[in-house]
N, C-alpha and C. Protein backbone atom coordinates (compact mmCIF):
# COMPACT_ATOMS: atom_id res chain seq x y z
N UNK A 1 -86.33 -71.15 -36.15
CA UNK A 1 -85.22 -71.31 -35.24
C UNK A 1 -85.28 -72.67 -34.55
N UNK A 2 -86.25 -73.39 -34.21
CA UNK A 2 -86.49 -74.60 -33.67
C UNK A 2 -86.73 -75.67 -34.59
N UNK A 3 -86.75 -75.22 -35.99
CA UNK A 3 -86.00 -76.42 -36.63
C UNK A 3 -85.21 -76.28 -36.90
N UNK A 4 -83.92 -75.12 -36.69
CA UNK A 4 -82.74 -75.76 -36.82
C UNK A 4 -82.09 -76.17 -35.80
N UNK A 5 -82.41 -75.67 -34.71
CA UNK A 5 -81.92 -76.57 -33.49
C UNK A 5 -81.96 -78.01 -33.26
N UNK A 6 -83.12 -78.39 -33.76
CA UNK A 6 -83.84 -79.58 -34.13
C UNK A 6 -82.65 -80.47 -34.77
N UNK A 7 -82.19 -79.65 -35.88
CA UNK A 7 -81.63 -79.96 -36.85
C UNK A 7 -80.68 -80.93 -36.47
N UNK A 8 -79.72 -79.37 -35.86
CA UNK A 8 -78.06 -79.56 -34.96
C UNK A 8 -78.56 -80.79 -34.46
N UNK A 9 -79.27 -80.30 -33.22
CA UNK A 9 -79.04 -81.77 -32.36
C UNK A 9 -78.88 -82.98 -32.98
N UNK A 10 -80.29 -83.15 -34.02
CA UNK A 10 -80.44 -84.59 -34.79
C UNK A 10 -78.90 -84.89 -34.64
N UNK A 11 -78.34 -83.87 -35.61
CA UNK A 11 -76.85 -84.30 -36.61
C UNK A 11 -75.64 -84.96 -35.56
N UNK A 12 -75.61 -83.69 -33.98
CA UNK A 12 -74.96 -84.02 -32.91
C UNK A 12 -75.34 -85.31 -32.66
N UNK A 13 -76.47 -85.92 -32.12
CA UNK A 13 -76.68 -87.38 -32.00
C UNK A 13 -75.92 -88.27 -32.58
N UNK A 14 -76.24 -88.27 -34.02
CA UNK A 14 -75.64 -89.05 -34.81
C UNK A 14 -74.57 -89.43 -34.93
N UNK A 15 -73.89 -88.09 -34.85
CA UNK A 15 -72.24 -87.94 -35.40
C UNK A 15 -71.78 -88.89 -33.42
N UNK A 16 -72.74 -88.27 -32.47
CA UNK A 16 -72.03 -89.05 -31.73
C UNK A 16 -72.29 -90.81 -31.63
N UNK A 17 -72.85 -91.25 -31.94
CA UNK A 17 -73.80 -92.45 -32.48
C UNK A 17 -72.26 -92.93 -33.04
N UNK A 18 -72.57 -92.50 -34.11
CA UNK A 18 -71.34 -93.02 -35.21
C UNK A 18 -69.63 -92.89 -34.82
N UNK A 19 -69.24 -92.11 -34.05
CA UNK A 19 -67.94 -91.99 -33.32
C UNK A 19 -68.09 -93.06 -32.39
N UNK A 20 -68.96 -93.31 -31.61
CA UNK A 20 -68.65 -94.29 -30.56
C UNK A 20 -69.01 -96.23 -31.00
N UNK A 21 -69.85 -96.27 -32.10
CA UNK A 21 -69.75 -97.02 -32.98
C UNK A 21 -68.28 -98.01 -33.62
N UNK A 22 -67.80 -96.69 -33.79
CA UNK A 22 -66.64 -96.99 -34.85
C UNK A 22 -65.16 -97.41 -33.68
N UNK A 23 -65.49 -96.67 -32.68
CA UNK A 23 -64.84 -96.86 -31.32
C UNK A 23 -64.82 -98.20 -30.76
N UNK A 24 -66.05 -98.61 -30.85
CA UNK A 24 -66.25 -100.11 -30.32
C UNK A 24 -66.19 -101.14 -31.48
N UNK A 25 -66.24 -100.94 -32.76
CA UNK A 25 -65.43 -101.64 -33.59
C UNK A 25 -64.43 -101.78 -33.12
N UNK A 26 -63.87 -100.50 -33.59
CA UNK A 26 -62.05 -100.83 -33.54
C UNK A 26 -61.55 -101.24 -32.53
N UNK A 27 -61.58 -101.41 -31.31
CA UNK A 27 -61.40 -102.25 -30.26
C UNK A 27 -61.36 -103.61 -30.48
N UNK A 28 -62.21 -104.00 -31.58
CA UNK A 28 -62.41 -105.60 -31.51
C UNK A 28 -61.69 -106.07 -32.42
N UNK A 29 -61.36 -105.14 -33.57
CA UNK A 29 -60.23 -105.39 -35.11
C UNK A 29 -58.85 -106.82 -34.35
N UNK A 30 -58.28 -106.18 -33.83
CA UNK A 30 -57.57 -106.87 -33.61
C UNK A 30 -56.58 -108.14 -32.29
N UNK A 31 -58.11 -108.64 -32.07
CA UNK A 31 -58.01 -110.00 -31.12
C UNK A 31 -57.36 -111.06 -31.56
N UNK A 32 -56.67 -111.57 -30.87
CA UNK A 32 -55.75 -112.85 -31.34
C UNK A 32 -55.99 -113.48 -30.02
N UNK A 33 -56.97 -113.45 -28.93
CA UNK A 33 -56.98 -114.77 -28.35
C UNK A 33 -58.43 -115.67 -28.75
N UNK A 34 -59.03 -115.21 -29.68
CA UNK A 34 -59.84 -116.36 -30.43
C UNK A 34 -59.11 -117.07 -31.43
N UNK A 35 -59.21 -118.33 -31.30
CA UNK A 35 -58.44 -119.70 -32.03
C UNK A 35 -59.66 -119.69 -33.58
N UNK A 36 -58.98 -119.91 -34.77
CA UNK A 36 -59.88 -119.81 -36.15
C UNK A 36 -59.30 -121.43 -36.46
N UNK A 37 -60.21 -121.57 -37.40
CA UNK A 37 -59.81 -123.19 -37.76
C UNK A 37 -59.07 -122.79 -39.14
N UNK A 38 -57.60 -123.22 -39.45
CA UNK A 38 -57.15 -122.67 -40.79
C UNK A 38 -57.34 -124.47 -41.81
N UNK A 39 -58.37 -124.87 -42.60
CA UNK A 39 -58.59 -125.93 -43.52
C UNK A 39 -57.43 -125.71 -44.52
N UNK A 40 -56.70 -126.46 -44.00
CA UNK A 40 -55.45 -126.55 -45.49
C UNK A 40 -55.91 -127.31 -46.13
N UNK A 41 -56.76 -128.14 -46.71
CA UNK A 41 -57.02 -128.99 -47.67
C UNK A 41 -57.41 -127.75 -48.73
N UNK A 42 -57.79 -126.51 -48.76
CA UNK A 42 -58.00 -125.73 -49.30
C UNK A 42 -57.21 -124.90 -49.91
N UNK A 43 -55.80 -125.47 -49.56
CA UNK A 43 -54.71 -124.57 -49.86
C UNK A 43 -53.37 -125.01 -50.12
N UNK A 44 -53.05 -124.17 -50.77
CA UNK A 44 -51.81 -125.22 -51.77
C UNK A 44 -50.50 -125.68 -50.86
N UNK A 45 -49.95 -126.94 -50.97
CA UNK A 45 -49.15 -127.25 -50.03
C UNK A 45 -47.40 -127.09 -50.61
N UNK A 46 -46.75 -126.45 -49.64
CA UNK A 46 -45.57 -125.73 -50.39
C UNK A 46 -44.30 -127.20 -50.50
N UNK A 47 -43.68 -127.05 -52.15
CA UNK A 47 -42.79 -128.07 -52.36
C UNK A 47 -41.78 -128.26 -51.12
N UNK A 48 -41.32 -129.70 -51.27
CA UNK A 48 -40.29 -129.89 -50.66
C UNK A 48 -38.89 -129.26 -51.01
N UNK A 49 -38.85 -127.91 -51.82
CA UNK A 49 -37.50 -127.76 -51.66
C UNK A 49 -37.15 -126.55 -50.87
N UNK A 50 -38.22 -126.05 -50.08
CA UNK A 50 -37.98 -125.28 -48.81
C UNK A 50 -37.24 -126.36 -47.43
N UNK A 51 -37.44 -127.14 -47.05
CA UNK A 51 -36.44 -127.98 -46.35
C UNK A 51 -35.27 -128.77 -47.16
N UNK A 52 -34.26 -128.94 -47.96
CA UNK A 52 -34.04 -129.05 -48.95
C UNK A 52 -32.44 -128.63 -48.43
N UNK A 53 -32.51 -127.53 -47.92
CA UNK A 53 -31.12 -126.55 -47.37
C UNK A 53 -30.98 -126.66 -46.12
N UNK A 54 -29.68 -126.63 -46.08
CA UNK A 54 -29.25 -126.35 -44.37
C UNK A 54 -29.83 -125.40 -43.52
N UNK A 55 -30.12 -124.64 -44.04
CA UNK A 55 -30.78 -123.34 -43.45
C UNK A 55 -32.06 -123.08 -43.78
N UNK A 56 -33.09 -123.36 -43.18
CA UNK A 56 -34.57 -123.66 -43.89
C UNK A 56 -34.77 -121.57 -44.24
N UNK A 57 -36.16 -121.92 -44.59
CA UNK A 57 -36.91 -120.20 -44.85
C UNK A 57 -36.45 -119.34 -43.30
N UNK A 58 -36.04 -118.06 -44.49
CA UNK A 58 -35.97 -117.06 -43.09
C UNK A 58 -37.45 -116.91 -42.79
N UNK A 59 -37.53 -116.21 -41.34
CA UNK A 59 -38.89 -116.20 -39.71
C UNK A 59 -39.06 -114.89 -40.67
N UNK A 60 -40.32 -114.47 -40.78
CA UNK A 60 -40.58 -113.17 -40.84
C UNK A 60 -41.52 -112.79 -39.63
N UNK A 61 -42.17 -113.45 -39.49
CA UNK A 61 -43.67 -113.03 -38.45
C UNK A 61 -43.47 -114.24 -37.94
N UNK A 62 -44.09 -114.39 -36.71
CA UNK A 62 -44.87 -115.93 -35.55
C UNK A 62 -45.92 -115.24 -35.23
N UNK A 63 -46.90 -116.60 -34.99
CA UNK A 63 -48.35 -115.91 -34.42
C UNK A 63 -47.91 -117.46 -33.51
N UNK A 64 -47.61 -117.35 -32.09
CA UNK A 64 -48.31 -118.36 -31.11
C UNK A 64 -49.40 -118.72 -30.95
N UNK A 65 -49.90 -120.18 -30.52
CA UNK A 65 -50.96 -120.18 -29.53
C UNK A 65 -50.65 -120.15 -28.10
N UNK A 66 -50.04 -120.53 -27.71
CA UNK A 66 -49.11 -120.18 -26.13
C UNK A 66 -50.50 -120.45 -25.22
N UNK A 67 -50.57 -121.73 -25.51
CA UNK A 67 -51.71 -122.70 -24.80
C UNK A 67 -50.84 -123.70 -24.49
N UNK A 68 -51.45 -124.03 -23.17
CA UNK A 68 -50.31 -125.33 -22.35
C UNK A 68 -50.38 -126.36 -22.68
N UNK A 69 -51.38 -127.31 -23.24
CA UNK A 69 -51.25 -128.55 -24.16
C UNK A 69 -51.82 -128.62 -25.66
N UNK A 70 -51.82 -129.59 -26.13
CA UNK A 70 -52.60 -129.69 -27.73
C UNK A 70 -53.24 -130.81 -27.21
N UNK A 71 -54.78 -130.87 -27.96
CA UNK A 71 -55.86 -131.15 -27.96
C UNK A 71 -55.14 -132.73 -28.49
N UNK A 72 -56.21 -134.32 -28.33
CA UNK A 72 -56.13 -135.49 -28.36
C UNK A 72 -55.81 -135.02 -30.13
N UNK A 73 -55.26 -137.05 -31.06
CA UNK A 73 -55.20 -136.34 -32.22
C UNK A 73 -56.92 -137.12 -32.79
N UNK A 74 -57.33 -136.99 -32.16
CA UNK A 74 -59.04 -137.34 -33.47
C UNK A 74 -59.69 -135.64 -33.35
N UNK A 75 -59.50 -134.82 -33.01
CA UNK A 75 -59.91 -133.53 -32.84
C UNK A 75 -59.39 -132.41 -33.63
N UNK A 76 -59.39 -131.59 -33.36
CA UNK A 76 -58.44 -131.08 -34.66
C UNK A 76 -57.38 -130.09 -33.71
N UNK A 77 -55.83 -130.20 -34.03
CA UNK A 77 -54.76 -129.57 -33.34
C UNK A 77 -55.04 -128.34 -33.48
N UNK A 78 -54.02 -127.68 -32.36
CA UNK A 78 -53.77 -126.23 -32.25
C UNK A 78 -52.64 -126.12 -33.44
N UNK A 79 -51.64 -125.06 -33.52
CA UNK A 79 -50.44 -125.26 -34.03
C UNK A 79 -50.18 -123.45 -34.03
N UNK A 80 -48.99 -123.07 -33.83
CA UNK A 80 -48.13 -122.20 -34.37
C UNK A 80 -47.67 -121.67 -35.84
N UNK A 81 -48.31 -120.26 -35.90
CA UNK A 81 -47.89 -120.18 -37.66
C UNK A 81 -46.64 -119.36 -38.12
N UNK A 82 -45.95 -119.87 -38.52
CA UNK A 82 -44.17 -118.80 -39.36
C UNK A 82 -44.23 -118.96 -40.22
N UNK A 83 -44.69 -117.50 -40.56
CA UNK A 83 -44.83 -116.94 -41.58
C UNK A 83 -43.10 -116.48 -42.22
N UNK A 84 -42.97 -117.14 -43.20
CA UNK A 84 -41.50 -117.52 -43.55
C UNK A 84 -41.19 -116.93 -45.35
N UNK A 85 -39.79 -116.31 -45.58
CA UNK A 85 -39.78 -116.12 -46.72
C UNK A 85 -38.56 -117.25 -47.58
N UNK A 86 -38.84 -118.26 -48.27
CA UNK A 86 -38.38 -119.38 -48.20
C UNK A 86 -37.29 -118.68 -49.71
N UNK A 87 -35.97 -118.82 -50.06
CA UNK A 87 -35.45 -119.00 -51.27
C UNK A 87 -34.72 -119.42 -51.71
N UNK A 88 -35.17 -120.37 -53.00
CA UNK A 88 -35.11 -121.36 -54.09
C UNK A 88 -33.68 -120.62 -54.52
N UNK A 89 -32.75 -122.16 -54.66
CA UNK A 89 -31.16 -121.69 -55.63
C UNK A 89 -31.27 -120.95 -57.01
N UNK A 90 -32.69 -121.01 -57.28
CA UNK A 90 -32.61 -120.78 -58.69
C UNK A 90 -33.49 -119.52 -58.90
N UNK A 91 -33.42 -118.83 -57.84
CA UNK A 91 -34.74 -117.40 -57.46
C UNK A 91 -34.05 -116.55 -56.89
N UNK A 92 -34.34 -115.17 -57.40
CA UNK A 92 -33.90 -114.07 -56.99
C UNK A 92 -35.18 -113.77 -55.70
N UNK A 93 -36.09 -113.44 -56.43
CA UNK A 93 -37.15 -113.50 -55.11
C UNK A 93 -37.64 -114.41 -54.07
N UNK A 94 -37.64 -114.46 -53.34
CA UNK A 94 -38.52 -115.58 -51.99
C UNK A 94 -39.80 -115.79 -52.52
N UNK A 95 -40.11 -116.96 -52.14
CA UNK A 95 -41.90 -116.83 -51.83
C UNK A 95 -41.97 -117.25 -50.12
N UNK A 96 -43.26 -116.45 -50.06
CA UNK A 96 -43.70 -116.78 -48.60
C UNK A 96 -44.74 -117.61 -47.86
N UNK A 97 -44.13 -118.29 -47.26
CA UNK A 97 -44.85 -119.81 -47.11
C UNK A 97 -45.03 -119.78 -45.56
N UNK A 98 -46.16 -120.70 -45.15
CA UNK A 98 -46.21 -120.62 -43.95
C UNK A 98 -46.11 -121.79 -43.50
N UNK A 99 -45.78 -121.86 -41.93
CA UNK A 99 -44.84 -123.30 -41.57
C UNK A 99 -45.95 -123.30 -40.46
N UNK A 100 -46.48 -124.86 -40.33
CA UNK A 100 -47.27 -124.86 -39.29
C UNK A 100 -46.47 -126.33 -38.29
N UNK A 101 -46.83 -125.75 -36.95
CA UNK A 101 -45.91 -126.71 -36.35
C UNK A 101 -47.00 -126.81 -34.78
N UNK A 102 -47.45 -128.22 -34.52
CA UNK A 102 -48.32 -128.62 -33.58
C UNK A 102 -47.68 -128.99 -32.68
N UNK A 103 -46.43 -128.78 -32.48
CA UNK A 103 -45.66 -128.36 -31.23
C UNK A 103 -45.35 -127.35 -30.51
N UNK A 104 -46.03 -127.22 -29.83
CA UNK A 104 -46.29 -126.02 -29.70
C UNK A 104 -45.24 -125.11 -29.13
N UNK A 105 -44.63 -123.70 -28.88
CA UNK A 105 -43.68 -122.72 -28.48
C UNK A 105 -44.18 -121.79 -27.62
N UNK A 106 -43.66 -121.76 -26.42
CA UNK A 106 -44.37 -120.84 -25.64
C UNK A 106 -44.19 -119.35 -26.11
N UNK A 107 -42.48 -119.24 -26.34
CA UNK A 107 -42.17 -117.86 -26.66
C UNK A 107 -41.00 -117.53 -27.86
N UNK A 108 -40.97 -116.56 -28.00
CA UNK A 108 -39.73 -116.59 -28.91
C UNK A 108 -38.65 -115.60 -28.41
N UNK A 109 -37.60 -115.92 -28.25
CA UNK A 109 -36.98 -114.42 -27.70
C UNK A 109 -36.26 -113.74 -28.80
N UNK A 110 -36.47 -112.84 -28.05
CA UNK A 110 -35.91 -111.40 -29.54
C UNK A 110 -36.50 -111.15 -30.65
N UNK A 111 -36.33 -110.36 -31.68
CA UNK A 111 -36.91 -110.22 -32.59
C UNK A 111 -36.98 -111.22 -33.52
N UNK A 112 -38.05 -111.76 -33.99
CA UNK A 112 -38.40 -112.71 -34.85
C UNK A 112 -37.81 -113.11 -36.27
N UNK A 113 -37.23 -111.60 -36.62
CA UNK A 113 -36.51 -111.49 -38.06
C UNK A 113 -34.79 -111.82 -38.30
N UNK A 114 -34.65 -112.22 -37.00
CA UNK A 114 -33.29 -112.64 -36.34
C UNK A 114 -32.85 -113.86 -36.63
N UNK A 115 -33.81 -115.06 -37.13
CA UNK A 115 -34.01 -116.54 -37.56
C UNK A 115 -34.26 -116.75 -38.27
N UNK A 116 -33.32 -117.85 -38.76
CA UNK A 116 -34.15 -118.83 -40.10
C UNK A 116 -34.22 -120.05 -39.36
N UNK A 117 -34.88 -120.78 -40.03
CA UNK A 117 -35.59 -121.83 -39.41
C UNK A 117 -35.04 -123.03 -40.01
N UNK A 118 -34.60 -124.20 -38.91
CA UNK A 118 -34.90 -125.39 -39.50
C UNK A 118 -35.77 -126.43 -39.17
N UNK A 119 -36.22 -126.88 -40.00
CA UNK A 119 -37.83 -127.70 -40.13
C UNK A 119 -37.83 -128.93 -40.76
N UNK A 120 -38.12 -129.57 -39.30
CA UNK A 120 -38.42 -131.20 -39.70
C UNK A 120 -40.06 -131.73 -40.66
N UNK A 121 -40.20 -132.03 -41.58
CA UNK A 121 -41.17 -132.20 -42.07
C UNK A 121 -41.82 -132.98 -40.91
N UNK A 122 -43.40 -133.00 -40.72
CA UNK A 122 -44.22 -133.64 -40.28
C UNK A 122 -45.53 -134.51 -40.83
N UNK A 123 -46.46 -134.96 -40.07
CA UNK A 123 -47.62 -135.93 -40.63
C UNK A 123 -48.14 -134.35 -41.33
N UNK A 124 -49.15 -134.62 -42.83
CA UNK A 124 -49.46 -133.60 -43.41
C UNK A 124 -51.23 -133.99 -42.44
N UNK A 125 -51.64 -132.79 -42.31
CA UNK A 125 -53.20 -132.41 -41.76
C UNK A 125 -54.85 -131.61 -42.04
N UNK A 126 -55.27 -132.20 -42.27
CA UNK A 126 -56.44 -131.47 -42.95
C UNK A 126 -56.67 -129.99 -42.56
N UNK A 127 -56.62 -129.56 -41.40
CA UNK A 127 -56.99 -128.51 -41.04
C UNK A 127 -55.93 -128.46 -39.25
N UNK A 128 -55.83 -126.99 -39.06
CA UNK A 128 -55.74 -126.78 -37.23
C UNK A 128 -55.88 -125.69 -36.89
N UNK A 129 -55.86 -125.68 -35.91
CA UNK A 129 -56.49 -124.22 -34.78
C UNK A 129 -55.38 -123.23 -34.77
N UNK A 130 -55.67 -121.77 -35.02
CA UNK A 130 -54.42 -121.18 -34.79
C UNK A 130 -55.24 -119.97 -34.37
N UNK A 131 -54.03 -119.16 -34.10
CA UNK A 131 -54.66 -117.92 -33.23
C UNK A 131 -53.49 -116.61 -34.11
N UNK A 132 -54.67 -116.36 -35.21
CA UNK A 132 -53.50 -114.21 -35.84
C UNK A 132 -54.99 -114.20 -36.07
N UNK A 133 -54.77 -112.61 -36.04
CA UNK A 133 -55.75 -111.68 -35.74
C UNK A 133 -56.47 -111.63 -37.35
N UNK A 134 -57.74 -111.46 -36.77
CA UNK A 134 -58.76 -112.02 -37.79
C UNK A 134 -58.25 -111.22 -39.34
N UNK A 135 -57.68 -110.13 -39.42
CA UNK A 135 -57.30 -109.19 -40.62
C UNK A 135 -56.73 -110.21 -41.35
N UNK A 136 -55.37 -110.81 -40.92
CA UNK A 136 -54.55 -111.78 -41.19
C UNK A 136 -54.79 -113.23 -41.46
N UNK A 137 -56.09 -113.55 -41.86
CA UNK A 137 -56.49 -114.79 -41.90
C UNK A 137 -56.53 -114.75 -43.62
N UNK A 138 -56.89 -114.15 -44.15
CA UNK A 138 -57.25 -114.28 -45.67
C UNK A 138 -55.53 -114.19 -46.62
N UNK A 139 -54.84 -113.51 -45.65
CA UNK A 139 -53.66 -113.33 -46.38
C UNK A 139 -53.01 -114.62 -45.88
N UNK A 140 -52.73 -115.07 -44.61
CA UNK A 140 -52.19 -116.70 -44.41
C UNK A 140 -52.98 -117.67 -45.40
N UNK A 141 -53.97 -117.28 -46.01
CA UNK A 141 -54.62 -118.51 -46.56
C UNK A 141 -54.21 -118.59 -47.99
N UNK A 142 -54.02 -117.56 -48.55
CA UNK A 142 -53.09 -117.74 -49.81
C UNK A 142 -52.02 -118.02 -49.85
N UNK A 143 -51.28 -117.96 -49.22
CA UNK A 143 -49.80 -118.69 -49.10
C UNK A 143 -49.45 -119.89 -48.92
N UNK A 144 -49.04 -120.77 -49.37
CA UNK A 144 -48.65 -122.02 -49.60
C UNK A 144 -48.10 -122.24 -48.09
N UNK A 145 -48.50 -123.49 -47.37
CA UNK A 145 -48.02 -124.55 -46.30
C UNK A 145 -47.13 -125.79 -46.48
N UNK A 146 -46.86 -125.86 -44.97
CA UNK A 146 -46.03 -126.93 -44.78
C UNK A 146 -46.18 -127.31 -43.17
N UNK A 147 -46.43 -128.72 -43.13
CA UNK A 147 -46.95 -128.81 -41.78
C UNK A 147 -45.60 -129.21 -41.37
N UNK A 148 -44.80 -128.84 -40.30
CA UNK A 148 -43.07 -129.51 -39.83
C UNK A 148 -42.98 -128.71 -38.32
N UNK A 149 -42.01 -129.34 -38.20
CA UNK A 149 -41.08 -129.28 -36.81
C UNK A 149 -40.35 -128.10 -36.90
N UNK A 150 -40.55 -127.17 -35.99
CA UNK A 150 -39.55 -126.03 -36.68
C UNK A 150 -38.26 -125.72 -35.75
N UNK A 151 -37.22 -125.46 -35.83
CA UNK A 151 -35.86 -125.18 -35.13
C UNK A 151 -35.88 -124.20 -35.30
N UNK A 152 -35.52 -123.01 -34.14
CA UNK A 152 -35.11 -121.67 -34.71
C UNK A 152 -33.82 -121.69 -34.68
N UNK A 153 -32.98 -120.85 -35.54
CA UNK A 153 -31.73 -120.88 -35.99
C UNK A 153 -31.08 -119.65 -36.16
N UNK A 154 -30.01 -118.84 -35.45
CA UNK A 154 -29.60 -117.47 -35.62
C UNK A 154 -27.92 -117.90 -36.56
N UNK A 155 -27.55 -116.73 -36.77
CA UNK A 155 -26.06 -116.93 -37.25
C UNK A 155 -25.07 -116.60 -36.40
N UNK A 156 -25.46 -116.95 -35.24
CA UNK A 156 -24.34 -116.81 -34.11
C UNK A 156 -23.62 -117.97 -33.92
């Protein structure tokens, strides 16, 4: 009888061990006020025929940094990422490209999916600071860039 009590408890420990574990993970999954360095030299840079149109790539997502200045330029910039579904005259499907812009935006109002964007090309950059939640870093990194000026643009 006292080893299975033994037993229980062990298992009770554990199981509570491991619930509060997984608790204090998941709390941390999804922070977005740590800044990641995104190295675009690593990543394919999207053609010029996404600015090309009057109406640049529709907004799907923004990740701000909604930091009050940008860093000197020998350092490496902050920047804003729009995540954008860009489409070609000659494409039924979009591809999705991300627009990085070191000007920075404090806010966006309304829903994000409300805009397409127009985007002044800019100086191209080795790398900059951005702030989406760490899940979202491996999927921004496969998607083709464009470093520019971005306009938001509704059809009103």
């Amino acid at each position: 009888m006292k080893q299975h009590y033994n037993l229980v408890s062990t298992v009770v420990a554990l199981l509570i061990i491991l619930v509060a574990g997984l608790l204090l993970a998941g709390c941390d999954t999804r922070k977005v006020n740590k800044f990641v360095t995104l190295n675009t030299t690593k990543m394919v840079e999207a053609d010029d025929n996404i600015i090309d149109s009057t109406m640049g790539p529709a907004l799907i997502s923004a990740y701000l940094c909604k930091i009050t200045n940008n860093l000197s330029e020998d350092s490496i910039p902050y920047a804003d990422v729009y995540v954008c579904k860009s489409f070609k005259r000659d494409a039924i499907l979009g591809d999705t490209v991300i627009i990085l812009d070191t000007q920075l935006r404090k806010e966006i109002s309304g829903n994000p999916n409300i805009y397409w964007t127009g985007i002044k090309k800019t100086k191209k950059l080795k790398a900059c600071k951005i702030a989406v939640p760490q899940d979202q870093l491996s999927k921004l990194q496969k998607y083709t860039y464009k470093y520019a000026r971005v306009t938001l643009v509704t059809d009103d």
